[in-house]
PDB file of N, CA and C in Angstrom:
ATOM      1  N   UNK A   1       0.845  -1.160   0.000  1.00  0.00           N
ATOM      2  CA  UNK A   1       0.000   0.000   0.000  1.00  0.00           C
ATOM      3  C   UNK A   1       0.895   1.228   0.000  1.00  0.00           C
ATOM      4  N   UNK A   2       0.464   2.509  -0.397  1.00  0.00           N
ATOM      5  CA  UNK A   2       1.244   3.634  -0.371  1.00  0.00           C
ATOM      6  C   UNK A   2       0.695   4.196   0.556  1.00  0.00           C
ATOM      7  N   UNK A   3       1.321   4.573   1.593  1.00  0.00           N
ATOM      8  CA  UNK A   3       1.156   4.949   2.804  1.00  0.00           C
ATOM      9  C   UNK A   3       1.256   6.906   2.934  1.00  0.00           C
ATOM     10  N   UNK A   4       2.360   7.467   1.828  1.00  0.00           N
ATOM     11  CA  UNK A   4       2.176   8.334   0.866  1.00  0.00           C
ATOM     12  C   UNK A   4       3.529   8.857   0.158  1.00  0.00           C
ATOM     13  N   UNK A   5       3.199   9.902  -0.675  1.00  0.00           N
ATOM     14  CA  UNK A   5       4.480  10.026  -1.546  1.00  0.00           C
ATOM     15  C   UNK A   5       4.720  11.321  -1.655  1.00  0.00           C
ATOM     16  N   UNK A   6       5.559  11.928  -2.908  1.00  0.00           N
ATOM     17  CA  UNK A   6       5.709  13.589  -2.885  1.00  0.00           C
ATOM     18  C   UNK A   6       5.456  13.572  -4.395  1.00  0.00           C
ATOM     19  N   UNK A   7       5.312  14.306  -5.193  1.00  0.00           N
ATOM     20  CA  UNK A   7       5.820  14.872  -6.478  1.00  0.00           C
ATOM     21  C   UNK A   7       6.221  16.281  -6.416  1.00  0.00           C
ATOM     22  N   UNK A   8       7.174  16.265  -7.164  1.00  0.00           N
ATOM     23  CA  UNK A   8       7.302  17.844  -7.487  1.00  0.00           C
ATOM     24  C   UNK A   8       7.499  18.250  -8.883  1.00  0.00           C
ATOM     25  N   UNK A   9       6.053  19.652  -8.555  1.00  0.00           N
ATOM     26  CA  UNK A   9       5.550  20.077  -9.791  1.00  0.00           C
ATOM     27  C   UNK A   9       6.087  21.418  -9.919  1.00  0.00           C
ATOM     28  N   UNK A  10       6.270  21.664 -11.437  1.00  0.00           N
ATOM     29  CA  UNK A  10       6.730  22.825 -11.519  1.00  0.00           C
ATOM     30  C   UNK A  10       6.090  23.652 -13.128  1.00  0.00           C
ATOM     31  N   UNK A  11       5.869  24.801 -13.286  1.00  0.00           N
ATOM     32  CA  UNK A  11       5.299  25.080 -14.960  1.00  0.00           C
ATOM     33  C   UNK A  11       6.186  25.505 -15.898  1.00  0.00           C
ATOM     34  N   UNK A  12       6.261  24.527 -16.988  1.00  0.00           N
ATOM     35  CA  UNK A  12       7.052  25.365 -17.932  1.00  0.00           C
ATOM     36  C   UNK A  12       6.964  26.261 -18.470  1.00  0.00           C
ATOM     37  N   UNK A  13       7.809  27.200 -19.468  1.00  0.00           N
ATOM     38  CA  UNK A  13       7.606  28.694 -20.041  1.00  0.00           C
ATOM     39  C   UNK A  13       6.377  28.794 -20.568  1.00  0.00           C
ATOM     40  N   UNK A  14       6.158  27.549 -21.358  1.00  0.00           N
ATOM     41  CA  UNK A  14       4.571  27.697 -22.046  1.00  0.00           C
ATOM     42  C   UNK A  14       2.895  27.291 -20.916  1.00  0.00           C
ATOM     43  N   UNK A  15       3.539  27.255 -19.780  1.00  0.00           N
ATOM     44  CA  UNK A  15       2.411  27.284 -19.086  1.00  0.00           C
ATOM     45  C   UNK A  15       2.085  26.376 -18.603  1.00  0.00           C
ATOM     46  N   UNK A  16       2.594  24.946 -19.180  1.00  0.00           N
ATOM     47  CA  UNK A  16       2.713  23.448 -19.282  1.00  0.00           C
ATOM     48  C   UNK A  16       2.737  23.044 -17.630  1.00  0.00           C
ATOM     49  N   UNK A  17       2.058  22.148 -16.778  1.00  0.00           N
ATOM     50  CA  UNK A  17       2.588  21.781 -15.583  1.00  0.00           C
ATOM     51  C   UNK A  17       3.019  20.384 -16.006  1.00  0.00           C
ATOM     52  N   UNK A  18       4.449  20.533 -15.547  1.00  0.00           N
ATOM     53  CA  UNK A  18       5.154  19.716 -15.590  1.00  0.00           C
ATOM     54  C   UNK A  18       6.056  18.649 -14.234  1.00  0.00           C
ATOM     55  N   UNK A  19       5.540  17.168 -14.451  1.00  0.00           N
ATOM     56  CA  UNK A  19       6.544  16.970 -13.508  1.00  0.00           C
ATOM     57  C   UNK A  19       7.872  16.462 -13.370  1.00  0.00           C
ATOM     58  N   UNK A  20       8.591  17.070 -12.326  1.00  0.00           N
ATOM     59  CA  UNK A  20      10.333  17.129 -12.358  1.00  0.00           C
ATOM     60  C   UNK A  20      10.719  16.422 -11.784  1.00  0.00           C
ATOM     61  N   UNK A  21      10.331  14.948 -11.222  1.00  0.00           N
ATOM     62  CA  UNK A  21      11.610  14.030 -10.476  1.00  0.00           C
ATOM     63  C   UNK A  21      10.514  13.255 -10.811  1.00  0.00           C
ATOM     64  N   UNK A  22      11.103  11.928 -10.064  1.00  0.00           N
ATOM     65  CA  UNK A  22      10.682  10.652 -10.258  1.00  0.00           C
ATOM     66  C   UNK A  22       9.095  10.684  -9.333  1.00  0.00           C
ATOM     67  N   UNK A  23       8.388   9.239  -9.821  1.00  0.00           N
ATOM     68  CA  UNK A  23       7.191   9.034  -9.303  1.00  0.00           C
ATOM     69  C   UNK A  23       7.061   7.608  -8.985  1.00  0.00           C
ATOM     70  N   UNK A  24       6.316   7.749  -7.406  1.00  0.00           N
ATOM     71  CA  UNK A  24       6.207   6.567  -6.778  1.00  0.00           C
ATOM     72  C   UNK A  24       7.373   5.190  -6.739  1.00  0.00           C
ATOM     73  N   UNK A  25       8.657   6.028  -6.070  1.00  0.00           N
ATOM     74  CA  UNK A  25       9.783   4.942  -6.228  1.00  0.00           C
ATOM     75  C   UNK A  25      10.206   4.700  -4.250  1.00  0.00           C
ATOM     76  N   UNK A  26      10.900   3.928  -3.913  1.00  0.00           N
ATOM     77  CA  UNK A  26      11.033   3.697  -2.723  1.00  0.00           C
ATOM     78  C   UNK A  26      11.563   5.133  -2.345  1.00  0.00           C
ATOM     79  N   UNK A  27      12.295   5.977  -2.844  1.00  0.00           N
ATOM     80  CA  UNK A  27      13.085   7.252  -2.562  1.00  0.00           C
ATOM     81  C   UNK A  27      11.713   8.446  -2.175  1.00  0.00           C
ATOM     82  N   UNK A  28      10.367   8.480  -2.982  1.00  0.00           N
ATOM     83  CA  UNK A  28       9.707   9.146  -3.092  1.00  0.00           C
ATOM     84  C   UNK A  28       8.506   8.893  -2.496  1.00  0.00           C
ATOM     85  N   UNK A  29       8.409   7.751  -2.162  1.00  0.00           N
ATOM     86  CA  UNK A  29       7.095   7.049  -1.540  1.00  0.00           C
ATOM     87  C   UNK A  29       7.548   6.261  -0.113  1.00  0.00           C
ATOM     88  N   UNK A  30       6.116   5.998   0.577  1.00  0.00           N
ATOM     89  CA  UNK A  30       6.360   5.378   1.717  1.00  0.00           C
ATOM     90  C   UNK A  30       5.760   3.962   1.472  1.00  0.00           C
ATOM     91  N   UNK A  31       6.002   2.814   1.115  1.00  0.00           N
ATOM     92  CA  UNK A  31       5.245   1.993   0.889  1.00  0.00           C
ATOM     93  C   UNK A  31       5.253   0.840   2.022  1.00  0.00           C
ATOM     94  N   UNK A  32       4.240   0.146   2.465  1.00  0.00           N
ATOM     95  CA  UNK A  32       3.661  -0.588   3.400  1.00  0.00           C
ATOM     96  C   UNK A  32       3.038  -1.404   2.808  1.00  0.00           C
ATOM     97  N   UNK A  33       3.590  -3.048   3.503  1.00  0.00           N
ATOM     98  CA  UNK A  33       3.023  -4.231   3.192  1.00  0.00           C
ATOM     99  C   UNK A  33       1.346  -4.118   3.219  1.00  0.00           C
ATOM    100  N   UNK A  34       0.273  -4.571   3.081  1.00  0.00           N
ATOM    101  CA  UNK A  34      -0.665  -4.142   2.908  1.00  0.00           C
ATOM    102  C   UNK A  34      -1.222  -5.265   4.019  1.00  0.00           C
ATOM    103  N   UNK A  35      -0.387  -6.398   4.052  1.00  0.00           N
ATOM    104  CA  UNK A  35      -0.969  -8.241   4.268  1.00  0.00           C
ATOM    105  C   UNK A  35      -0.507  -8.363   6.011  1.00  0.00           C
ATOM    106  N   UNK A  36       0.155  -7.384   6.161  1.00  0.00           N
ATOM    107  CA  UNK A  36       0.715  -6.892   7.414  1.00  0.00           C
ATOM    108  C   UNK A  36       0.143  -5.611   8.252  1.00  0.00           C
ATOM    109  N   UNK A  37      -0.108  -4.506   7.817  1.00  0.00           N
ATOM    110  CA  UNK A  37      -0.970  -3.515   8.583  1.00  0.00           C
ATOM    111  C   UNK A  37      -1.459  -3.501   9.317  1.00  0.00           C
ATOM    112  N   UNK A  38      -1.706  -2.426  10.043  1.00  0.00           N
ATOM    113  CA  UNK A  38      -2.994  -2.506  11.425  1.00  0.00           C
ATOM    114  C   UNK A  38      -2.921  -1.645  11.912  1.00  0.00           C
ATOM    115  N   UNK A  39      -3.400  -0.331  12.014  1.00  0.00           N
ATOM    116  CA  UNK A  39      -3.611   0.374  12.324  1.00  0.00           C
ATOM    117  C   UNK A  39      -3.485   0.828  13.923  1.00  0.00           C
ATOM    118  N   UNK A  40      -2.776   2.266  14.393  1.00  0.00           N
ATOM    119  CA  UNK A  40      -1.923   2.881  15.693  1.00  0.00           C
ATOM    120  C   UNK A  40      -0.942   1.794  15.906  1.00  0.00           C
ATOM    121  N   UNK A  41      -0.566   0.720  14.692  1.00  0.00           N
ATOM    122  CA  UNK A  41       0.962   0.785  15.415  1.00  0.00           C
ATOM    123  C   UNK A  41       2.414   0.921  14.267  1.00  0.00           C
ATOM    124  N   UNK A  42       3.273   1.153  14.779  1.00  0.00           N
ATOM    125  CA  UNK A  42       4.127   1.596  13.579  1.00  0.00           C
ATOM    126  C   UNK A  42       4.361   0.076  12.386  1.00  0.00           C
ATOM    127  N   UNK A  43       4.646   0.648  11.036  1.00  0.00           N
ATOM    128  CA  UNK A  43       4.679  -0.150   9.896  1.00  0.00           C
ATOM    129  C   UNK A  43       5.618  -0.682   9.430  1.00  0.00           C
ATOM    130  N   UNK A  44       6.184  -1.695   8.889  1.00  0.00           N
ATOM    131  CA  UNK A  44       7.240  -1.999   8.452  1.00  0.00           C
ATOM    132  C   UNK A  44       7.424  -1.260   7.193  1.00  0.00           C
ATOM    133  N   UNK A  45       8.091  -0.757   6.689  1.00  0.00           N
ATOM    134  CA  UNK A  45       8.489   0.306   5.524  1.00  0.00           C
ATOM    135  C   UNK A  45       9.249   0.053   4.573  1.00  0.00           C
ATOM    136  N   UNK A  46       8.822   0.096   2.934  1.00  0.00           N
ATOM    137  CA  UNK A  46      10.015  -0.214   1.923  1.00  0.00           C
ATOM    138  C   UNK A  46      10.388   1.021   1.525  1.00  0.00           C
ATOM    139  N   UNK A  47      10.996   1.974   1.997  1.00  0.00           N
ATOM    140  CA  UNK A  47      11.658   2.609   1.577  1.00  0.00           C
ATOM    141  C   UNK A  47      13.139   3.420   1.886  1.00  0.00           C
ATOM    142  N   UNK A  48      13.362   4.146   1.669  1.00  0.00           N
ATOM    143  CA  UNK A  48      14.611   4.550   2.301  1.00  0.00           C
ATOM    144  C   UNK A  48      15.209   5.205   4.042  1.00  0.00           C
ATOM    145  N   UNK A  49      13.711   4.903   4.523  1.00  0.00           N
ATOM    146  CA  UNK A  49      14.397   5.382   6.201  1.00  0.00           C
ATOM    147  C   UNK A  49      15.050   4.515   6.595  1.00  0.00           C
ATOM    148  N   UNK A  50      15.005   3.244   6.281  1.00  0.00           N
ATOM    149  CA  UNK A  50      15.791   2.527   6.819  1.00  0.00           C
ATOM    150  C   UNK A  50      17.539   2.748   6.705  1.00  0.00           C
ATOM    151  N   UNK A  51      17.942   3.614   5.635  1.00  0.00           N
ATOM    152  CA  UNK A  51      19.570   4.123   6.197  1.00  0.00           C
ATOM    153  C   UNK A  51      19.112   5.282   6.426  1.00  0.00           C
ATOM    154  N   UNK A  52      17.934   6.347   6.522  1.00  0.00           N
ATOM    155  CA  UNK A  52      18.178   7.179   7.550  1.00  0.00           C
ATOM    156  C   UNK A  52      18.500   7.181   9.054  1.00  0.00           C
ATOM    157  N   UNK A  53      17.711   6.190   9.175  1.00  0.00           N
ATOM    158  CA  UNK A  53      17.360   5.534  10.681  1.00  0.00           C
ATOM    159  C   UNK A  53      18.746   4.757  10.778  1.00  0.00           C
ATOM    160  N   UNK A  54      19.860   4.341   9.856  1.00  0.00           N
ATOM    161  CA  UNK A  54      21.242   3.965  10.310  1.00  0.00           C
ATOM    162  C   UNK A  54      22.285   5.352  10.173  1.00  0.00           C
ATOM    163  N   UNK A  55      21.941   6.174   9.547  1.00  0.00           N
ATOM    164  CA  UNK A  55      22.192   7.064   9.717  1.00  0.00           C
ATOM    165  C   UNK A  55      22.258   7.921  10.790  1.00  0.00           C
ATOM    166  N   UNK A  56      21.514   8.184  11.088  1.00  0.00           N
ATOM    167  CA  UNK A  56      21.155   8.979  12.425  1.00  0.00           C
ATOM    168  C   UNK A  56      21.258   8.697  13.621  1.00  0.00           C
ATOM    169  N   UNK A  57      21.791   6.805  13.590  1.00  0.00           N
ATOM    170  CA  UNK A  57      22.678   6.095  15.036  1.00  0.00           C
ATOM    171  C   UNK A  57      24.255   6.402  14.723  1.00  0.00           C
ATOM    172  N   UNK A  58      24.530   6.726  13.790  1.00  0.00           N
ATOM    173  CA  UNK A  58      25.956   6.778  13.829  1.00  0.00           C
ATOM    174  C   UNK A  58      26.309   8.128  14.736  1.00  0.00           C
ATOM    175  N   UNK A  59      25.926   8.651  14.602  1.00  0.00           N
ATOM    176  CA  UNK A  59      25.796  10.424  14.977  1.00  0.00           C
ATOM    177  C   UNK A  59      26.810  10.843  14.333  1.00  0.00           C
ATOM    178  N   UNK A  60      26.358  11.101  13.166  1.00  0.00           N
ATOM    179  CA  UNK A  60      27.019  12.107  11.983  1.00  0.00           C
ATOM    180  C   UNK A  60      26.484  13.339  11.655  1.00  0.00           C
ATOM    181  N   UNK A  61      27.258  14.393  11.962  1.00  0.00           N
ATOM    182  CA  UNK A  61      26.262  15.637  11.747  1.00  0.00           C
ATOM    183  C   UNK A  61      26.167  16.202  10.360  1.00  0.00           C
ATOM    184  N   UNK A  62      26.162  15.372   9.417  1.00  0.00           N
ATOM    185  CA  UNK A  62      25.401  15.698   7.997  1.00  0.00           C
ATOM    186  C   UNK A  62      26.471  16.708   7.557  1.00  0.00           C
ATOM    187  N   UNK A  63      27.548  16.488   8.034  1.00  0.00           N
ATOM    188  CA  UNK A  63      28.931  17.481   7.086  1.00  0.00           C
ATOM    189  C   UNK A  63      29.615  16.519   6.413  1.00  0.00           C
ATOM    190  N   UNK A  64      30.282  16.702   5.297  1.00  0.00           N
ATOM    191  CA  UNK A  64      31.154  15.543   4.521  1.00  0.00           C
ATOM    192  C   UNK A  64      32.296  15.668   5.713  1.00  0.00           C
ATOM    193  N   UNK A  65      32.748  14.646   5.377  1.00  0.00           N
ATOM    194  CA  UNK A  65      32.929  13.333   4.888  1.00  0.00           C
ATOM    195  C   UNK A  65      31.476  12.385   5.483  1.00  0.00           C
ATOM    196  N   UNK A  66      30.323  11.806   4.499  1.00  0.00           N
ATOM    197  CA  UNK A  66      29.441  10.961   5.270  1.00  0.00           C
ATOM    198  C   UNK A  66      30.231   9.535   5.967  1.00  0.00           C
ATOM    199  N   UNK A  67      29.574   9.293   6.296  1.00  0.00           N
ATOM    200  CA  UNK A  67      30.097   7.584   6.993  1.00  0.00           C
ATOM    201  C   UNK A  67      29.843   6.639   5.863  1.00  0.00           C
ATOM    202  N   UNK A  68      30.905   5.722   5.630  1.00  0.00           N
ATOM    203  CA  UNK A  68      30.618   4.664   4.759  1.00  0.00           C
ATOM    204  C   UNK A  68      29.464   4.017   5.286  1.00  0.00           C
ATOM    205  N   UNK A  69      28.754   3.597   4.189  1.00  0.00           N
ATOM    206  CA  UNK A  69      28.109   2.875   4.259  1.00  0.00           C
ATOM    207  C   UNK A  69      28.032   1.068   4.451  1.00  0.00           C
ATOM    208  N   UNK A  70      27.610   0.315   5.319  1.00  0.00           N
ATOM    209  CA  UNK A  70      28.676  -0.737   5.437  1.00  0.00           C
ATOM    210  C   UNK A  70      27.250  -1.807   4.835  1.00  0.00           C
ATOM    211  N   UNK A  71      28.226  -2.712   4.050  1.00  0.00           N
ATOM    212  CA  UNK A  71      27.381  -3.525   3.068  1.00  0.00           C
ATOM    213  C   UNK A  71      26.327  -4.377   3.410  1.00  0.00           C
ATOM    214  N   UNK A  72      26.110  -4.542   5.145  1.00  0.00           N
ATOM    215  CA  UNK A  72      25.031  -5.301   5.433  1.00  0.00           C
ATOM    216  C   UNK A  72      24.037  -4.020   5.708  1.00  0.00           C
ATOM    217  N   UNK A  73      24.046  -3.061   5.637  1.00  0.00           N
ATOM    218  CA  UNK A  73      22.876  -1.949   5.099  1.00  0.00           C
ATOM    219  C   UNK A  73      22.496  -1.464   3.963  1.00  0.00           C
ATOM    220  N   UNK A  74      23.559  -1.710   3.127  1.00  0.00           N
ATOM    221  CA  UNK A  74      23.474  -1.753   1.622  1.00  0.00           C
ATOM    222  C   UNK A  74      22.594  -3.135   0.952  1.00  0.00           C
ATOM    223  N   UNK A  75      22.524  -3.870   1.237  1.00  0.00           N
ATOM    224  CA  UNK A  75      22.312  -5.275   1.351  1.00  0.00           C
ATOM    225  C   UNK A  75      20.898  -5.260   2.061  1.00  0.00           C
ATOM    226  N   UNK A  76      20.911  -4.729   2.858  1.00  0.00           N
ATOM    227  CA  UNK A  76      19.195  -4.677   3.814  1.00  0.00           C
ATOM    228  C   UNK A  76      18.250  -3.695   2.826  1.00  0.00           C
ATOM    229  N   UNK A  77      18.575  -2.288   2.443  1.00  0.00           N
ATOM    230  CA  UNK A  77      17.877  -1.582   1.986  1.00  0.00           C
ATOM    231  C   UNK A  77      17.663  -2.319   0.060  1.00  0.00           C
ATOM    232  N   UNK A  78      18.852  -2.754  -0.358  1.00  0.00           N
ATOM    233  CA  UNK A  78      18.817  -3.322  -1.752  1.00  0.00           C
ATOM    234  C   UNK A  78      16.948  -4.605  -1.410  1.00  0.00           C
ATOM    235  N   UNK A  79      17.099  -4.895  -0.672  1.00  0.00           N
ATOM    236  CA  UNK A  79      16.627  -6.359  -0.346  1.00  0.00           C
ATOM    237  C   UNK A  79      14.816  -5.839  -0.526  1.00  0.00           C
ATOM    238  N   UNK A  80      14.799  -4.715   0.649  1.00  0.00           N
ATOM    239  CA  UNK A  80      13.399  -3.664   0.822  1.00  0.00           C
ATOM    240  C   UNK A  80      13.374  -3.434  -0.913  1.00  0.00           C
ATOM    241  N   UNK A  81      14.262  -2.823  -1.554  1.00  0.00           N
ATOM    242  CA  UNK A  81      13.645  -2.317  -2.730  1.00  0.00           C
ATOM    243  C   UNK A  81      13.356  -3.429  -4.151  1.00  0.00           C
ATOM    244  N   UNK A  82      14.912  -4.273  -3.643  1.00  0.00           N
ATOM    245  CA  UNK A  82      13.536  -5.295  -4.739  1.00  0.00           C
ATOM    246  C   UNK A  82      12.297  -6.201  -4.204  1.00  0.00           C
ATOM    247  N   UNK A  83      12.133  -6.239  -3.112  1.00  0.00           N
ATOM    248  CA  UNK A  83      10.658  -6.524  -2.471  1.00  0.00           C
ATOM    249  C   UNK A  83       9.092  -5.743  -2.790  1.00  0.00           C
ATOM    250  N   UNK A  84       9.735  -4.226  -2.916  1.00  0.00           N
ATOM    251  CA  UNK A  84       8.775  -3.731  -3.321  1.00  0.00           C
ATOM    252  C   UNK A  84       8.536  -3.859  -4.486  1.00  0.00           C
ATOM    253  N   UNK A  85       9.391  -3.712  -5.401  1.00  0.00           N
ATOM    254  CA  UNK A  85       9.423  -3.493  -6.947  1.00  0.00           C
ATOM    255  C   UNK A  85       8.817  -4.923  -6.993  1.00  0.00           C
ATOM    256  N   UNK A  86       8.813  -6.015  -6.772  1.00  0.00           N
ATOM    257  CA  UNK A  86       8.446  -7.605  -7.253  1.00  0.00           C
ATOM    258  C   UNK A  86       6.812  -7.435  -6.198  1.00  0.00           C
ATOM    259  N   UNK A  87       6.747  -7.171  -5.581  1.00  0.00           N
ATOM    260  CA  UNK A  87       5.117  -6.766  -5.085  1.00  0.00           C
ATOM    261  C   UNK A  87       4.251  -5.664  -5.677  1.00  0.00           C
ATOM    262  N   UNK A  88       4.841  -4.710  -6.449  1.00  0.00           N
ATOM    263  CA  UNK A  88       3.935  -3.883  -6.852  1.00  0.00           C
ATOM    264  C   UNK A  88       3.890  -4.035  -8.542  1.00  0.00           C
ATOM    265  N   UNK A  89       5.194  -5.043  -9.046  1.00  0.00           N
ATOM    266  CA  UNK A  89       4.610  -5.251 -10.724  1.00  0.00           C
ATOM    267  C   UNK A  89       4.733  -6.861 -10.606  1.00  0.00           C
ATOM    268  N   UNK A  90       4.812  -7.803  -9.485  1.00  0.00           N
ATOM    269  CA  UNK A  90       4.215  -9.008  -9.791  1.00  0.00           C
ATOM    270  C   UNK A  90       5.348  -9.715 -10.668  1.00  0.00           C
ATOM    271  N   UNK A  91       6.622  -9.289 -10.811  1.00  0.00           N
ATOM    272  CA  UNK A  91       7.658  -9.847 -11.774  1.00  0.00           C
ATOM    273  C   UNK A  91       8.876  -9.955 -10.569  1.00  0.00           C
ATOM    274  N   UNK A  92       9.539 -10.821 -11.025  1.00  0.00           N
ATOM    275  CA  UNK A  92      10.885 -11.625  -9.943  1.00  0.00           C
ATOM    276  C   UNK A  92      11.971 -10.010 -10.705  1.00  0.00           C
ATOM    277  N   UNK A  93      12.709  -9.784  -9.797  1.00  0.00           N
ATOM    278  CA  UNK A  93      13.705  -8.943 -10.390  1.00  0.00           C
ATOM    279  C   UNK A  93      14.977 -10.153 -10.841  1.00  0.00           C
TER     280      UNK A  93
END
């Protein structure tokens, strides 16, 4: 289920509304198992908080140099996104 997402819209010279980034991708959306849900309690999530949320234990204050990223989080979040992608078009990646 999409739990929710962003777009961002913007008009071109001719008046045109146009949209400028991607749509409904784990980066842009919040997506939630649907077969799992239940309502007032928190959701399991395919999208990218999950290295925010490793992020934000490291205590890095968001100046370069970031923290490497270490491959069993690379590996966890890869895992969330082809889960979603194979649940929402029904095809094996």
């Amino acid at each position: 289920m999409i739990a929710d997402t962003k777009l961002e819209l913007g008009w071109a010279p001719d008046g045109t509304l146009v949209l400028g980034d991607e749509v409904l991708t784990p980066d842009s959306s919040r997506f939630w198992p649907a077969d799992s849900w239940q309502p007032g309690r928190a959701q399991f999530s395919f999208d990218k908080q999950f290295v925010r949320d490793w992020a934000a234990g490291t205590g890095w204050d968001k100046r370069p140099p970031a923290p490497e990223v270490p491959a069993e989080v690379v590996a966890a979040t890869r895992a969330r996104y082809i889960e979603v992608y194979e649940r929402l078009t029904g095809l094996s990646w």
